[in-house]
N, C-alpha and C. Protein backbone atom coordinates (compact mmCIF):
# COMPACT_ATOMS: atom_id res chain seq x y z
N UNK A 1 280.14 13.55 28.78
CA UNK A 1 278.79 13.27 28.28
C UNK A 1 277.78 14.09 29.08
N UNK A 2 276.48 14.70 28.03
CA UNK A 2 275.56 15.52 28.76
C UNK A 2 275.00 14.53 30.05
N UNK A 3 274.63 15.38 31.02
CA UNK A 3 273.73 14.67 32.56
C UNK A 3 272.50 14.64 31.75
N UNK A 4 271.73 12.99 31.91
CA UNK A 4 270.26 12.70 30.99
C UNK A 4 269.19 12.41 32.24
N UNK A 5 269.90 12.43 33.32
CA UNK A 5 269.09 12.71 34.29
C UNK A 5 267.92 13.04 34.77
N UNK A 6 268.03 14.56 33.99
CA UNK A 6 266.08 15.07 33.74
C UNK A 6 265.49 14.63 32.64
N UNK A 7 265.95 14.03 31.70
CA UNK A 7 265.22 12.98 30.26
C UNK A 7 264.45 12.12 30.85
N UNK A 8 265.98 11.22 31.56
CA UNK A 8 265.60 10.08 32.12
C UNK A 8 263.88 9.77 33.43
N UNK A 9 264.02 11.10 34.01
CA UNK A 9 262.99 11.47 35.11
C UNK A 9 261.27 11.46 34.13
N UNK A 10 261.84 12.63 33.36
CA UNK A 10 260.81 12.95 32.20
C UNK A 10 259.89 11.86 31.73
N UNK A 11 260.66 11.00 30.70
CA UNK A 11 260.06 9.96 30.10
C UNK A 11 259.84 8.98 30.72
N UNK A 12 260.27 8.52 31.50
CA UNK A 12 260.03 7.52 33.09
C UNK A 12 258.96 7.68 33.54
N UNK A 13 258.63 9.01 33.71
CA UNK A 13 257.12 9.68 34.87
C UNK A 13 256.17 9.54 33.73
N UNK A 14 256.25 9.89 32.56
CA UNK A 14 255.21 9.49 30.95
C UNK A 14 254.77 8.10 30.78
N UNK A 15 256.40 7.31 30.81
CA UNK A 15 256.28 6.14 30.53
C UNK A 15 255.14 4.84 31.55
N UNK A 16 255.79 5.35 33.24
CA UNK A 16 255.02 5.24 34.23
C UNK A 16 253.47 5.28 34.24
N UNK A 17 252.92 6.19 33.99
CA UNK A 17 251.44 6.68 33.86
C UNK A 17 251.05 6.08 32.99
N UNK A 18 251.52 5.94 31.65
CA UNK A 18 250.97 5.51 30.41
C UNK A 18 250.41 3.82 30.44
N UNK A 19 252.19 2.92 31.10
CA UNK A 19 252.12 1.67 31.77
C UNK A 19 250.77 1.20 32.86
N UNK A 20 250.76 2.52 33.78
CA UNK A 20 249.88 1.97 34.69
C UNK A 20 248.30 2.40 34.16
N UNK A 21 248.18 3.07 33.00
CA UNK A 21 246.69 3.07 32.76
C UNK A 21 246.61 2.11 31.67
N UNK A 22 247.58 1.89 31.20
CA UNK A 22 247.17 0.40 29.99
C UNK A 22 247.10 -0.65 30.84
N UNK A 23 247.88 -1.13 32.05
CA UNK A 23 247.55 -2.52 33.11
C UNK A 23 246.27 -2.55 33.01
N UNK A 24 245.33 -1.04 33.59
CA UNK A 24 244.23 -1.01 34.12
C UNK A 24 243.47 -0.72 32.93
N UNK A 25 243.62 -0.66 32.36
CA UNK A 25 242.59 -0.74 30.57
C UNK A 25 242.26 -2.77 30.46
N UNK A 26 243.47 -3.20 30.71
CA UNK A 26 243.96 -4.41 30.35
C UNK A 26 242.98 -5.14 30.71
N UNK A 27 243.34 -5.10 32.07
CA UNK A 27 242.24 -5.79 33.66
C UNK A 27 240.78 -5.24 33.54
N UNK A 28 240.17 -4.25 32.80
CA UNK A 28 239.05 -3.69 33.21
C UNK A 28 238.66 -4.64 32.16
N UNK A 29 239.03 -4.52 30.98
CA UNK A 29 238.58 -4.84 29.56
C UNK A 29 238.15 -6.21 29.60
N UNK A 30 239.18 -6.95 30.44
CA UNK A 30 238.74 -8.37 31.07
C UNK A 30 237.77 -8.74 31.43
N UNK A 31 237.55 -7.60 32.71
CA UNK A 31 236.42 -7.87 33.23
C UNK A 31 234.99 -7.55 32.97
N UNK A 32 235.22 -6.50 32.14
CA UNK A 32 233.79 -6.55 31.14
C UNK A 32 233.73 -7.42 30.10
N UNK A 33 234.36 -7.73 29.72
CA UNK A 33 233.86 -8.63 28.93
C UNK A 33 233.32 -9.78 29.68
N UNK A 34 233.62 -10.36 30.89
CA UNK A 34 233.33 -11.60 31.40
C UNK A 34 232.22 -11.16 32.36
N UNK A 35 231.95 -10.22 32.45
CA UNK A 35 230.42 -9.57 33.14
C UNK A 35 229.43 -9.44 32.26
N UNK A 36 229.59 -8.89 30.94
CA UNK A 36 228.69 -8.88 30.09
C UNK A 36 228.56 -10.49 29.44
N UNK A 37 229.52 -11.24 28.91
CA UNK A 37 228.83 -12.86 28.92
C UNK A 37 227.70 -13.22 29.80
N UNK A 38 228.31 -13.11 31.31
CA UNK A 38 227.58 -13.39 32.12
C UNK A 38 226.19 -13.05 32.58
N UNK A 39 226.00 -11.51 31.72
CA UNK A 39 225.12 -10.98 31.99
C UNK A 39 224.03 -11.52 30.94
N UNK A 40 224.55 -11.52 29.77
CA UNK A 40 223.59 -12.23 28.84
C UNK A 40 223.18 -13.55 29.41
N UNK A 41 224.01 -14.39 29.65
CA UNK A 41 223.45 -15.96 30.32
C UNK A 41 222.45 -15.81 30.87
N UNK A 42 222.15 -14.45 32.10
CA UNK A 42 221.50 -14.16 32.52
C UNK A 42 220.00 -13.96 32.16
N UNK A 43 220.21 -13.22 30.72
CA UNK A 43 219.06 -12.78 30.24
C UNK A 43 218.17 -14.08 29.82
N UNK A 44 219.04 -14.74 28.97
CA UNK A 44 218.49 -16.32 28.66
C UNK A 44 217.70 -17.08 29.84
N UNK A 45 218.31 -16.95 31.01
CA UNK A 45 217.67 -17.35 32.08
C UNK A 45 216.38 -16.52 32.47
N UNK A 46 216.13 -15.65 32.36
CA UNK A 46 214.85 -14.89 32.39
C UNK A 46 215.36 -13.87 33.85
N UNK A 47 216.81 -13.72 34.74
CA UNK A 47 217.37 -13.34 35.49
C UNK A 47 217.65 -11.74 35.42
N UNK A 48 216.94 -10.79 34.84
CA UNK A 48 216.76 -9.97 34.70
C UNK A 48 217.73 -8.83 35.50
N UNK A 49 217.40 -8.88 36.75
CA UNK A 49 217.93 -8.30 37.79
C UNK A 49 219.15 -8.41 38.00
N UNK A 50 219.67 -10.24 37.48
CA UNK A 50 220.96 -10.02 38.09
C UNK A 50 221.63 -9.62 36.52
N UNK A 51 221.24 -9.43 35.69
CA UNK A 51 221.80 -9.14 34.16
C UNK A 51 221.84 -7.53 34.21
N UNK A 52 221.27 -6.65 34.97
CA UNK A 52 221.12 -5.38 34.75
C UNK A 52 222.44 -5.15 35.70
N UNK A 53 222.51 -5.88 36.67
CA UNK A 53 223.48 -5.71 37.55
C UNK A 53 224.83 -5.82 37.28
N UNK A 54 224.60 -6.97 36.51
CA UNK A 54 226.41 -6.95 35.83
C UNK A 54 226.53 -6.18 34.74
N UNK A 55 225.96 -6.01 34.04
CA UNK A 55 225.48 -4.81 32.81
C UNK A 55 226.05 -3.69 33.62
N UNK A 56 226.06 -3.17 34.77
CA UNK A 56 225.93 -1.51 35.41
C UNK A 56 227.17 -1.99 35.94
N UNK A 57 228.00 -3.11 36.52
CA UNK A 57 229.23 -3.04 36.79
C UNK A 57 230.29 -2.93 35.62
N UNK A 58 230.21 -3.92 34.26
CA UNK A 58 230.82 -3.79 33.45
C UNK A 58 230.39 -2.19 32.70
N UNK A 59 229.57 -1.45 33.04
CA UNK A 59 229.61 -0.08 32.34
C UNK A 59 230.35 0.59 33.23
N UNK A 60 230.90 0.45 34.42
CA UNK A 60 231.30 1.22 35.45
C UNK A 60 232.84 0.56 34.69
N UNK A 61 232.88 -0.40 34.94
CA UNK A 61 234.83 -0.74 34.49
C UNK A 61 235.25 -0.24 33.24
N UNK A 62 234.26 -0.16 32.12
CA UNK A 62 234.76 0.13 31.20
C UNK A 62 234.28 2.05 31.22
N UNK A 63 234.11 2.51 31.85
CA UNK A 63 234.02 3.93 32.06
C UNK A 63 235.17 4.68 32.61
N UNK A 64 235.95 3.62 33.26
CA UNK A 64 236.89 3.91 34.40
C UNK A 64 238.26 4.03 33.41
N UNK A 65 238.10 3.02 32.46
CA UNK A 65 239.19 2.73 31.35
C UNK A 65 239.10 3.69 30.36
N UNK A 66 238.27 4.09 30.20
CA UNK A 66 238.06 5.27 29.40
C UNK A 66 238.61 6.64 29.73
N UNK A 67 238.41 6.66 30.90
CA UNK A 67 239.04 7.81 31.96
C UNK A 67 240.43 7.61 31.89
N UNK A 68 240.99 6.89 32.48
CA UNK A 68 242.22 6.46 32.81
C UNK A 68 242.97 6.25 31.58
N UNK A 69 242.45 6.45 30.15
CA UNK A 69 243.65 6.18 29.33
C UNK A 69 243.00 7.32 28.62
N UNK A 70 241.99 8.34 29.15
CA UNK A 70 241.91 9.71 28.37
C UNK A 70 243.37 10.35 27.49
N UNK A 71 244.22 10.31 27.85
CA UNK A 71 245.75 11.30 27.98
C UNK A 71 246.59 10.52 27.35
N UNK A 72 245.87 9.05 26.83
CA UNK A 72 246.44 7.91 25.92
C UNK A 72 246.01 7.53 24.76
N UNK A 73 245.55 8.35 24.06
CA UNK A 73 244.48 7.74 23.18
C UNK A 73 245.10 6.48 22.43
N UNK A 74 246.86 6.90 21.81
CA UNK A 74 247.86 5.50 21.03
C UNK A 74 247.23 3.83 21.83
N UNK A 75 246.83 3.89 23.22
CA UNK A 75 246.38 2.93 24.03
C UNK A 75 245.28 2.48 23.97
N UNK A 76 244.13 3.86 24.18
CA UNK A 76 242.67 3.81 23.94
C UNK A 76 242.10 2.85 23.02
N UNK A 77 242.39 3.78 21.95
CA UNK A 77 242.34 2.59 20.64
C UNK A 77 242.78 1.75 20.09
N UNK A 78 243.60 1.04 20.74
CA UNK A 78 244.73 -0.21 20.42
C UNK A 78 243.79 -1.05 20.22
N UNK A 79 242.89 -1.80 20.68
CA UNK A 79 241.73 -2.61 20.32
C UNK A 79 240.99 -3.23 21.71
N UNK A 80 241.66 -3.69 22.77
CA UNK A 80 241.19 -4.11 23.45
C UNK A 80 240.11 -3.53 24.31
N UNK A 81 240.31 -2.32 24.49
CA UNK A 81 238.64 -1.40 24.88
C UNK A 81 238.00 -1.35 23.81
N UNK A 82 238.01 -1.29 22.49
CA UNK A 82 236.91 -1.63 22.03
C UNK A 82 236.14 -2.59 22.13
N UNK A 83 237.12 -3.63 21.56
CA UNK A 83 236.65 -5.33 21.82
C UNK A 83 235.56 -5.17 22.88
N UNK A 84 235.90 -4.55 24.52
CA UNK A 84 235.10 -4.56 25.52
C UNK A 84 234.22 -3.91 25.32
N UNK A 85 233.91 -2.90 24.74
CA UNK A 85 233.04 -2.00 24.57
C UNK A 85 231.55 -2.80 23.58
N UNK A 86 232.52 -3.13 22.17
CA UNK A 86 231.36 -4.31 21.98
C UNK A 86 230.56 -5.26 22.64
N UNK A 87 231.28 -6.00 23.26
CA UNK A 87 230.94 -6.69 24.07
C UNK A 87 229.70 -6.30 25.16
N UNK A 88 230.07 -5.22 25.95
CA UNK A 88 229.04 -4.78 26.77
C UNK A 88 227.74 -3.85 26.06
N UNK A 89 227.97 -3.38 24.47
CA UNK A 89 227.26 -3.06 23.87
C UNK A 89 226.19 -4.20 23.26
N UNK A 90 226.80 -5.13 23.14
CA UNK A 90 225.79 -6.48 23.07
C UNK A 90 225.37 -7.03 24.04
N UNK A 91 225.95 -7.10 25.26
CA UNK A 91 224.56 -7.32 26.48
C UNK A 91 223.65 -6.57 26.27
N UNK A 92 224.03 -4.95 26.80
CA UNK A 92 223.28 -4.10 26.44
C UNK A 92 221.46 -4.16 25.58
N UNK A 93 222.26 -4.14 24.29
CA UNK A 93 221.47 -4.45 23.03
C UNK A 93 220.33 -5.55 23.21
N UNK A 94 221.19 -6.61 23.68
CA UNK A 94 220.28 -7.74 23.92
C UNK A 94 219.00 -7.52 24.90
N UNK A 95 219.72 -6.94 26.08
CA UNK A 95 218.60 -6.72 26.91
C UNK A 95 217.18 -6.60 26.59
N UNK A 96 217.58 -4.95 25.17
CA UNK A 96 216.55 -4.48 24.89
C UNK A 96 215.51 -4.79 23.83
N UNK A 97 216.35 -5.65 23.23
CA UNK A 97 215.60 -6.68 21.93
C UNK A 97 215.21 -7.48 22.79
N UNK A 98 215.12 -7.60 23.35
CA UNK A 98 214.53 -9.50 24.34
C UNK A 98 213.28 -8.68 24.77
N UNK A 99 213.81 -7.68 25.36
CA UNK A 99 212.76 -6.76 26.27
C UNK A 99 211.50 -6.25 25.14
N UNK A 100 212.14 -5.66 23.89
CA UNK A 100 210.98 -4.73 22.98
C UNK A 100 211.13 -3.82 23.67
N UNK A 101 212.55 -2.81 24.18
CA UNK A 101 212.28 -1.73 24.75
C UNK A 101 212.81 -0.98 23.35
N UNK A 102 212.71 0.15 23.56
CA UNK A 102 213.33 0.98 22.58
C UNK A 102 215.40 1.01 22.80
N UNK A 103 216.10 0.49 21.79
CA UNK A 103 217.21 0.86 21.87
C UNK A 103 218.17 1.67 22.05
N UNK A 104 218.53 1.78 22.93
CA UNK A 104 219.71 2.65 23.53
C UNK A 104 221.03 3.37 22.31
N UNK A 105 221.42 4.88 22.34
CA UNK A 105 221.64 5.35 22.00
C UNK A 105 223.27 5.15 22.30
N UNK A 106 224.28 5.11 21.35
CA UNK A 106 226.03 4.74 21.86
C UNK A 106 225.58 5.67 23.05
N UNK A 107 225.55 7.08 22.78
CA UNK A 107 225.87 7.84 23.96
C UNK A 107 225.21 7.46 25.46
N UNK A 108 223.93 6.98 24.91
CA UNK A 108 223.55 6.37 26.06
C UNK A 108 224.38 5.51 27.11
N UNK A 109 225.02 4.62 26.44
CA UNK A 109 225.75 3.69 27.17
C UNK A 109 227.49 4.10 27.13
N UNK A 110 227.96 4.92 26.34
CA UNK A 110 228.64 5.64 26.58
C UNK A 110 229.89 4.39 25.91
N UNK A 111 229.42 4.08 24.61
CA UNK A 111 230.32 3.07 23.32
C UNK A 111 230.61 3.80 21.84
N UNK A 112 231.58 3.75 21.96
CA UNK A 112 231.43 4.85 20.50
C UNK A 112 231.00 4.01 18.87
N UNK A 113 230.71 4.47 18.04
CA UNK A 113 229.90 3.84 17.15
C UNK A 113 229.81 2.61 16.48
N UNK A 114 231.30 2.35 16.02
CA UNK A 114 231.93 1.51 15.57
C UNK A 114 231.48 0.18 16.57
N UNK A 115 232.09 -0.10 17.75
CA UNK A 115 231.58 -1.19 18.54
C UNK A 115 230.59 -1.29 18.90
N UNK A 116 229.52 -0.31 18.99
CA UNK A 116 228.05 -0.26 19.20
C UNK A 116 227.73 -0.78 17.60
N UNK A 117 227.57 -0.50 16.71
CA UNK A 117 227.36 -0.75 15.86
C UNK A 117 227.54 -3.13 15.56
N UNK A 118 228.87 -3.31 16.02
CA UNK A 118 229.09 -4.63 16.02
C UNK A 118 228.68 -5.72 17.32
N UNK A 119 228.52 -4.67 17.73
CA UNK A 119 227.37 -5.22 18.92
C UNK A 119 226.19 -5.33 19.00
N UNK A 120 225.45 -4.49 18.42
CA UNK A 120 224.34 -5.03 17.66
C UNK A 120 224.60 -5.85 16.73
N UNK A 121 224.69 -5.96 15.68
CA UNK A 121 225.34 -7.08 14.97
C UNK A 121 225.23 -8.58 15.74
N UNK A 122 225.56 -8.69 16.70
CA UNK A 122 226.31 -9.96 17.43
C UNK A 122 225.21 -9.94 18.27
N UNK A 123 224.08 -8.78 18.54
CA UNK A 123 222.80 -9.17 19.37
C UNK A 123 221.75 -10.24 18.18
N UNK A 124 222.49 -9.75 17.08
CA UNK A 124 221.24 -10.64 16.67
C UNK A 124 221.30 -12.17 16.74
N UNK A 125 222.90 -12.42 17.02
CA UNK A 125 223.20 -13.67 17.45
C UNK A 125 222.13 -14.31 18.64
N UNK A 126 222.51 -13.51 19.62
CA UNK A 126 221.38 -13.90 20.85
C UNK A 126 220.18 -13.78 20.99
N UNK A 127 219.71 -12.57 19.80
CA UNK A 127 217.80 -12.93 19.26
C UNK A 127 217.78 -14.11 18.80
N UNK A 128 218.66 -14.78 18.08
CA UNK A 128 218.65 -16.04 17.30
C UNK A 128 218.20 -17.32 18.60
N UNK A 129 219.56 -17.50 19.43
CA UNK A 129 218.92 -18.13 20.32
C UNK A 129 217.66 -18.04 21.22
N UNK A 130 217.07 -16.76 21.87
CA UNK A 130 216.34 -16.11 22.13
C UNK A 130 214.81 -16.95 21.46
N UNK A 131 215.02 -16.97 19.80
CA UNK A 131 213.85 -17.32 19.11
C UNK A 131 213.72 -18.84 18.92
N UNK A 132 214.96 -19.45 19.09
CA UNK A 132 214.76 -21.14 19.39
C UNK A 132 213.88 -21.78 20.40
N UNK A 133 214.60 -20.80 21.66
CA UNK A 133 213.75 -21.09 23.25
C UNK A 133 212.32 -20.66 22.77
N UNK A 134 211.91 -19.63 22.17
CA UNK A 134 210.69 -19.53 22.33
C UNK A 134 210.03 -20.43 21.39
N UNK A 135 210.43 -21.05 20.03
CA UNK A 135 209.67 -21.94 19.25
C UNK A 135 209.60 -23.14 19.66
N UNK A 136 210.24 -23.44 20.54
CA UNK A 136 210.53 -25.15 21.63
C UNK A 136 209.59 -24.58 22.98
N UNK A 137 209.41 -23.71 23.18
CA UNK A 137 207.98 -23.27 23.82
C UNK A 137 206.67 -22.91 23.45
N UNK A 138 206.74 -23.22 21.88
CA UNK A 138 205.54 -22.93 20.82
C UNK A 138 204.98 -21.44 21.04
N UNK A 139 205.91 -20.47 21.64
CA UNK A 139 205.56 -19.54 21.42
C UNK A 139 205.62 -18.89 20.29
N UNK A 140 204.68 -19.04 19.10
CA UNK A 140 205.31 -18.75 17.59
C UNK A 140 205.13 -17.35 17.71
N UNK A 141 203.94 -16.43 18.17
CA UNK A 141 203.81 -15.37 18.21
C UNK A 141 205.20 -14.07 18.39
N UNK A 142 205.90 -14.30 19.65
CA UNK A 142 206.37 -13.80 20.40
C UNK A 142 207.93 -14.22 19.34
N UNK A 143 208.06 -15.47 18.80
CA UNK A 143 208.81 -15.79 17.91
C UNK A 143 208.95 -15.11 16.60
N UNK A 144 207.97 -14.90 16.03
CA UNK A 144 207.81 -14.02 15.10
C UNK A 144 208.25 -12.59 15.31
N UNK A 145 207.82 -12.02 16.53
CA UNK A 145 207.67 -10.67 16.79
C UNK A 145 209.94 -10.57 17.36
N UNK A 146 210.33 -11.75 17.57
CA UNK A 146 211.89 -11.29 17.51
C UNK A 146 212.60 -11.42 16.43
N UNK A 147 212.08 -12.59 15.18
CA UNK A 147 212.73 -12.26 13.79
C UNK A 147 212.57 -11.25 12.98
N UNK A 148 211.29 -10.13 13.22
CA UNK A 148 210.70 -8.82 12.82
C UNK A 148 212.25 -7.89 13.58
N UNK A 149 212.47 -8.10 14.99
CA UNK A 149 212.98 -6.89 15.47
C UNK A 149 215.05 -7.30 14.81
N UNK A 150 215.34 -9.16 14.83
CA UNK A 150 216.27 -9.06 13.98
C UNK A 150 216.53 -8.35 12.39
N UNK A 151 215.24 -8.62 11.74
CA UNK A 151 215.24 -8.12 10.39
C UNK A 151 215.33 -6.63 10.44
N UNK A 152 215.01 -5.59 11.42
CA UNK A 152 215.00 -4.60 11.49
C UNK A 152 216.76 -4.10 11.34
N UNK A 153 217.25 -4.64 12.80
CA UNK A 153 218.75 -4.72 12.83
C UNK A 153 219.37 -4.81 11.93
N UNK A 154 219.15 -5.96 10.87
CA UNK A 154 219.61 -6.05 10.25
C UNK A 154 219.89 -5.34 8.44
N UNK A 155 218.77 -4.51 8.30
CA UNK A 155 218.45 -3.13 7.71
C UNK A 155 219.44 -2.17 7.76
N UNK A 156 219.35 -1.94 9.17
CA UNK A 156 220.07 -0.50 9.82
C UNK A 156 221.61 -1.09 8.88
N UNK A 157 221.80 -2.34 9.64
CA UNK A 157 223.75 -2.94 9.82
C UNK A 157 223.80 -2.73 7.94
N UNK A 158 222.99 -2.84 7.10
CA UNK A 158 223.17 -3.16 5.71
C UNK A 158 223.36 -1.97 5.29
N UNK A 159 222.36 -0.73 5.47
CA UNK A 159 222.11 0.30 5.17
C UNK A 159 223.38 1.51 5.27
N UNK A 160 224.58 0.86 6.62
CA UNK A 160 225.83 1.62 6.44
C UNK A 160 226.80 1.12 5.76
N UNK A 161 226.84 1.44 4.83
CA UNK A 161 227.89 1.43 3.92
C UNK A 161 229.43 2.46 3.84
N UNK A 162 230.23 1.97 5.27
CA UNK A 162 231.45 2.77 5.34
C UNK A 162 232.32 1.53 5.23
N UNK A 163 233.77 1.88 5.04
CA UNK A 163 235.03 1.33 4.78
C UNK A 163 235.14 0.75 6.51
N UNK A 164 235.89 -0.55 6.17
CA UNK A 164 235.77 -1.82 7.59
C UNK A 164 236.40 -1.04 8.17
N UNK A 165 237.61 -0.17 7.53
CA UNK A 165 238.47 0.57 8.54
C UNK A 165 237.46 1.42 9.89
N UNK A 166 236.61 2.01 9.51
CA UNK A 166 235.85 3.15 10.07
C UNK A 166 235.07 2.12 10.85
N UNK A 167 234.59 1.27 10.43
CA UNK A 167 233.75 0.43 11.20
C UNK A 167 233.98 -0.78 12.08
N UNK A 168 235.54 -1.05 12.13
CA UNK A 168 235.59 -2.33 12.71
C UNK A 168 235.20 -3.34 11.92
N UNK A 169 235.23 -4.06 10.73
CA UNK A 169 234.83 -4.94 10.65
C UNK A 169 233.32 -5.16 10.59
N UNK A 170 232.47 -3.86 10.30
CA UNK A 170 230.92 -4.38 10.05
C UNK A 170 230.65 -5.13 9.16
N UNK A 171 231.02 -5.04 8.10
CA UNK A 171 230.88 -6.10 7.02
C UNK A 171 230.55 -7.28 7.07
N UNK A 172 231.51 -8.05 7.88
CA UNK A 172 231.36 -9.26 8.49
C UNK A 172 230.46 -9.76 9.19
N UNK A 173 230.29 -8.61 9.95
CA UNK A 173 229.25 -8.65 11.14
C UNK A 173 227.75 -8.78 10.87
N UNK A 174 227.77 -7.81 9.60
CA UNK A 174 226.39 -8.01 8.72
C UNK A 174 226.36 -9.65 8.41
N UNK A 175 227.34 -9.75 7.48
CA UNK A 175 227.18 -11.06 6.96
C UNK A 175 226.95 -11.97 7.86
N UNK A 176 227.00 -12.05 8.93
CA UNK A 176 226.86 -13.35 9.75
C UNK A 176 225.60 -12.98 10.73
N UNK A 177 224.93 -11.85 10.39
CA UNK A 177 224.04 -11.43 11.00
C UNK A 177 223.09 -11.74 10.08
N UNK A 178 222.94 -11.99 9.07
CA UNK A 178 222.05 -11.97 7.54
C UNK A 178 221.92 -13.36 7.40
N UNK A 179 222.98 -14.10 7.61
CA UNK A 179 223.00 -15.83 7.60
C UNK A 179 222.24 -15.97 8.68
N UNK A 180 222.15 -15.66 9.97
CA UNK A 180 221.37 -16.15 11.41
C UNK A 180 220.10 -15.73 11.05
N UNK A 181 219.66 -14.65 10.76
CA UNK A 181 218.48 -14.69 10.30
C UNK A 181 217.75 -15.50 9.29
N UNK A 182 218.70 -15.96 8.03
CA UNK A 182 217.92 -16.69 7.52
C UNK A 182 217.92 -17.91 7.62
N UNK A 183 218.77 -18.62 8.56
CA UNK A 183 218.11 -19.84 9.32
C UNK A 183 216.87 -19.76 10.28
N UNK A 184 216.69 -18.74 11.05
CA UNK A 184 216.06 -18.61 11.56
C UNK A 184 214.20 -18.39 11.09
N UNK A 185 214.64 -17.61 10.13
CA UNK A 185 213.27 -17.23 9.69
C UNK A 185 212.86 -18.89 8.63
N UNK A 186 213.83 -19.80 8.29
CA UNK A 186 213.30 -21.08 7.59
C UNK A 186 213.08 -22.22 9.10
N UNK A 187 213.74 -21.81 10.76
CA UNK A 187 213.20 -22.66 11.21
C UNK A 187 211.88 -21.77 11.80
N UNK A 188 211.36 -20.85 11.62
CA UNK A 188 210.34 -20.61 11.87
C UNK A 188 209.47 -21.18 11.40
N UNK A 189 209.46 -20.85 9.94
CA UNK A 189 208.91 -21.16 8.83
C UNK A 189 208.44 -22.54 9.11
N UNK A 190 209.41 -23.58 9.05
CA UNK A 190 209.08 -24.74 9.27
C UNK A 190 208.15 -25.22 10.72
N UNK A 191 208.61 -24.60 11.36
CA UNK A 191 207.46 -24.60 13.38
C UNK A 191 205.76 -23.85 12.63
N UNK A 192 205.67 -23.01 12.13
CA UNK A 192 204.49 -22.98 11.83
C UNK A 192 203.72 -23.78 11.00
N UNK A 193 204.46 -24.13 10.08
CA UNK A 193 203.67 -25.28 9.08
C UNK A 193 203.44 -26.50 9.70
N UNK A 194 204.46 -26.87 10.00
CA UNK A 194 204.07 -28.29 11.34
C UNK A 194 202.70 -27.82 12.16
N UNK A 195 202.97 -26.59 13.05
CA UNK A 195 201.78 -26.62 14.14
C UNK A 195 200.62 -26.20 13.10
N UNK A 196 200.28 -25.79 11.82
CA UNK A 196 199.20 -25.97 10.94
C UNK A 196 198.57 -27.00 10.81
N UNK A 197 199.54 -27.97 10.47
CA UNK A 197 199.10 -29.68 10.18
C UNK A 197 198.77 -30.24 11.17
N UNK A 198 199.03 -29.64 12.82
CA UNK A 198 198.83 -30.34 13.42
C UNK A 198 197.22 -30.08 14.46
N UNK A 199 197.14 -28.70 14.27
CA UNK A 199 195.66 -28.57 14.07
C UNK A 199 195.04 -28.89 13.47
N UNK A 200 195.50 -28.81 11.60
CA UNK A 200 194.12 -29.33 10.75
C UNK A 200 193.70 -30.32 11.60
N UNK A 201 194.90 -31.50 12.10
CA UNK A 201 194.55 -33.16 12.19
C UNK A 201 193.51 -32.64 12.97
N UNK A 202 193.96 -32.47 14.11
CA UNK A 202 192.88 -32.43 15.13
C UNK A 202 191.96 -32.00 15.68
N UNK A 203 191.18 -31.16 14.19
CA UNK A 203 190.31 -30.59 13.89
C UNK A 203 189.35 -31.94 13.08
């Protein structure tokens, strides 16, 4: 029988590398995702600082995974760096809808479209809460001015019309982005008409 010796070396040293950058895809992917939760909690809290902070660590882990399974792509795209990628694309996102800054570009944050895309999506989840806290603070103004920047989002998410394949699943993402808004914009609706009536009275 042929000596498989140098096969054996070959695909071992492939197999090796390939193993040890999917562990570390595995573990990173983890941990962004549980930095970016955390980071949003953050934002809710008005914790700014420490939300930018875990925001810039989970962009560092999932940068690292990106690197490290360059020479893998069969791995890359298996799902679980995306998953993460969404994920930190919706802290992200959130930040800047909470903020009214101007939104960050995939390349900016360095998410490729598809999960940037469903990450917004899933920010409008957290404008949603976002606009509760502020109508239980009678801030209707400031309330208004985040169901304007959901309805916007939610334009863009409608307006692409590609196959779920290409997109991950936007479809969905719309749809449940289109339902949060329109609870939202009927409990608005309803917080202003109340605080109407409740001036006339006391006028």
């Amino acid at each position: 029988m042929a000596d498989l010796t140098d096969i054996e070396r070959a695909v071992r040293a492939h197999l090796d590398d390939k193993f040890s950058a999917r562990e570390l895809g595995i573990n990173n992917s983890r941990a962004v995702i549980r930095l970016s939760a955390n980071a949003i909690r953050s934002l809710h809290r008005g914790e700014g600082d420490a939300a930018g902070e875990l925001m810039d660590q989970a962009g560092a882990k999932l940068a690292e995974s990106k690197q490290a399974l360059a020479d893998h792509p069969d791995i890359l795209h298996a799902g679980f760096v995306s998953h993460a990628a969404k994920e930190y694309a919706e802290a992200r996102l959130t930040a800047a809808l909470m903020a009214g800054d101007p939104l960050p570009l995939p390349s900016d944050i360095g998410v490729d479209a598809a999960p940037f895309l469903n990450g917004l999506g899933e920010a409008v989840g957290e404008m949603r809460r976002r606009l509760l806290d502020l109508l239980r603070a009678g801030e209707l103004q400031s309330a208004e001015e985040a169901l304007a920047a959901m309805s916007e989002v939610l334009d863009l998410l409608a307006s692409l019309d590609y196959p779920d394949g290409m997109t991950g699943g936007l479809r969905r993402t719309t749809d449940v982005a289109r339902a949060l808004i329109e609870r939202s914009r009927a409990d608005l609706t309803s917080t202003v008409v109340q605080q109407r009536l409740i001036d006339r009275l006391e006028q």
